[in-house]
Protein backbone atom coordinates (compact mmCIF):
# COMPACT_ATOMS: atom_id res chain seq x y z
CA UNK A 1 70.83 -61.66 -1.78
CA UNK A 2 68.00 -59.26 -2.92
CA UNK A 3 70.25 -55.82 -3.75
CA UNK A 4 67.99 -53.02 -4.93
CA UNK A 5 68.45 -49.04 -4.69
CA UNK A 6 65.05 -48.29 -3.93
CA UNK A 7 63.47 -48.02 -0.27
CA UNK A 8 61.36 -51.17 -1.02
CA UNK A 9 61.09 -53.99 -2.58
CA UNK A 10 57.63 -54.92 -4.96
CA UNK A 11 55.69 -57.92 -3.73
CA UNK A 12 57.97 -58.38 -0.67
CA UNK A 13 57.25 -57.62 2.85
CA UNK A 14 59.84 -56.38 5.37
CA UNK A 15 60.50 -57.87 8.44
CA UNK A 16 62.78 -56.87 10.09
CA UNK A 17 65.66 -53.85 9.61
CA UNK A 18 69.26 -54.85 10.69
CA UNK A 19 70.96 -51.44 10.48
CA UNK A 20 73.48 -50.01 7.76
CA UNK A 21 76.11 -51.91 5.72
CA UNK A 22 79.12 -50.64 3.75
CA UNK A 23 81.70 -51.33 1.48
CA UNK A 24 84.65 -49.50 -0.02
CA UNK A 25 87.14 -49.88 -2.81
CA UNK A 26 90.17 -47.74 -3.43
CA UNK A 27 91.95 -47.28 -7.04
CA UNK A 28 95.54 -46.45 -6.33
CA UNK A 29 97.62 -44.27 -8.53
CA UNK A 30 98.64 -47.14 -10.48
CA UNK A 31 95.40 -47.59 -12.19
CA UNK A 32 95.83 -44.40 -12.94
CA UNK A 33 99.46 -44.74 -14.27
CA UNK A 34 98.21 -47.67 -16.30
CA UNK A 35 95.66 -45.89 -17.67
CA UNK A 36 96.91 -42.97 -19.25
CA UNK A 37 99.91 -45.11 -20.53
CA UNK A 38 97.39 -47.18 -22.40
CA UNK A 39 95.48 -43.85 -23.71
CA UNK A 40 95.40 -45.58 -27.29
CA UNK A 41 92.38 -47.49 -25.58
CA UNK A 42 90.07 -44.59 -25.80
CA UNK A 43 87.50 -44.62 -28.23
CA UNK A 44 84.68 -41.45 -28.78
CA UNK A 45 86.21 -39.96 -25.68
CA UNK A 46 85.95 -43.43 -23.30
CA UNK A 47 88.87 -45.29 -21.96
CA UNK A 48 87.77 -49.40 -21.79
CA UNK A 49 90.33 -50.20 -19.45
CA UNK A 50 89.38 -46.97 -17.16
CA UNK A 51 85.97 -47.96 -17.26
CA UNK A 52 86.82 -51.68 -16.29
CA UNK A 53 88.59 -50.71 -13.71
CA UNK A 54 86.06 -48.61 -12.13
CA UNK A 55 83.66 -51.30 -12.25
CA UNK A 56 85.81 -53.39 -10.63
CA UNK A 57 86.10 -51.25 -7.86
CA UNK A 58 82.32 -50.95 -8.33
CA UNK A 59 81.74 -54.77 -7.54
CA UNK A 60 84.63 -54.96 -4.52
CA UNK A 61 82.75 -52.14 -2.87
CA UNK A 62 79.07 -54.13 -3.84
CA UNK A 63 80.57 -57.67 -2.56
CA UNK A 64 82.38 -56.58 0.88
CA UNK A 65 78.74 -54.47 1.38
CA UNK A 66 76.94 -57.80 0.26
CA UNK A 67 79.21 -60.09 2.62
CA UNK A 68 78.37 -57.84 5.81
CA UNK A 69 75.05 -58.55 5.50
CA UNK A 70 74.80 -61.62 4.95
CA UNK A 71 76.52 -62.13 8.35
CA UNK A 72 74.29 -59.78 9.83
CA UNK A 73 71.37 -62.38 8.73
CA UNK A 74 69.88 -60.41 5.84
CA UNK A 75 68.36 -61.38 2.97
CA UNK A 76 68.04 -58.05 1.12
CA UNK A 77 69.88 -54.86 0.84
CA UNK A 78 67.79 -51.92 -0.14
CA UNK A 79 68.66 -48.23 -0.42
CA UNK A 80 71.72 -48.26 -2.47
CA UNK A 81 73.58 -45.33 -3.19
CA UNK A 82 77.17 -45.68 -4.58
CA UNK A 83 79.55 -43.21 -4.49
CA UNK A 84 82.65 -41.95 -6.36
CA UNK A 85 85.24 -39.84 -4.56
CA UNK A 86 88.65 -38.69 -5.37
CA UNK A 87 91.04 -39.16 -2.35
CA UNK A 88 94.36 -37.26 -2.06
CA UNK A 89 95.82 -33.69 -3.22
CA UNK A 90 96.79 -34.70 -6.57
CA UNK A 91 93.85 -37.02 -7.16
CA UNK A 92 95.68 -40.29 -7.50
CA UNK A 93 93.45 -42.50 -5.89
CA UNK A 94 89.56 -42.41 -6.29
CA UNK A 95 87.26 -44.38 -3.85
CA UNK A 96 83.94 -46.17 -4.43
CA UNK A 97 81.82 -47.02 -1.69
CA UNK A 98 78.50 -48.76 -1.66
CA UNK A 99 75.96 -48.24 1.12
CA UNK A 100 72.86 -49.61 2.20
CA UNK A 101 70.14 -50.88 4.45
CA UNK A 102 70.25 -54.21 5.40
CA UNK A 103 66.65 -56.55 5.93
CA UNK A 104 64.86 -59.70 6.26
CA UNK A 105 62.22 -59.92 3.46
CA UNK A 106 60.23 -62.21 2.80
C-alpha cells in the first residue's frame, strides 16, 4: 500500500477514487501518568518515552486507516493529513487520527 500526503502520486496514474478512509488512536491518561513519572527521560527539553508513545499512536491511527482501504480495494492512499487533538477538560487523553483518500493506481 502506496501511502503518500500529497494529492498525487509521480509516475502513477489514478484510476479510480474509492472515497475517504480514517483511523484514530487515543492516549489515555495513563500514558500520561507514566510519563511524567518517568520525567528523568527528558533530554534538551524531549521526553523519549512521550515521543514513543505518540508515535505509536501515530502508526495505530496509520494501520486501522491502511486496513480500511485495503478492504475497500485500494492500492494507494493519498492526501494524508494527521492530526493531534487533546480530548477531555483536563487534557488527559490526546487523539491522533489519520485521514485520507483512498485509490486504485496503477
Amino acid at each position: 500500500m502506496l501511502l503518500v500526503t500529497t494529492h498525487s502520486i509521480e509516475g502513477k496514474q489514478i484510476v479510480k477514487y474509492l472515497g475517504l478512509v480514517s483511523g484514530e488512536a487515543i492516549l489515555g491518561a495513563n500514558v500520561f501518568k507514566d510519563f511524567f513519572a518517568g520525567i528523568r527521560d527528558i533530554v534538551g527539553s524531549r521526553s523519549a518515552a512521550y515521543e514513543r508513545e505518540l508515535r505509536k499512536a501515530k502508526d495505530i491511527a496509520l494501520n486501522e486507516m491502511t486496513e480500511q482501504a485495503r478492504q475497500m480495494g485500494a492500492n494507494a492512499v493519498i492526501g494524508i493529513d494527521l492530526d493531534y487533538e487533546n480530548l477531555g477538560a483536563s487534557g488527559g487523553m490526546l487523539m491522533v487520527t489519520a485521514c485520507g483518500a483512498p485509490l486504485v493506481c496503477q
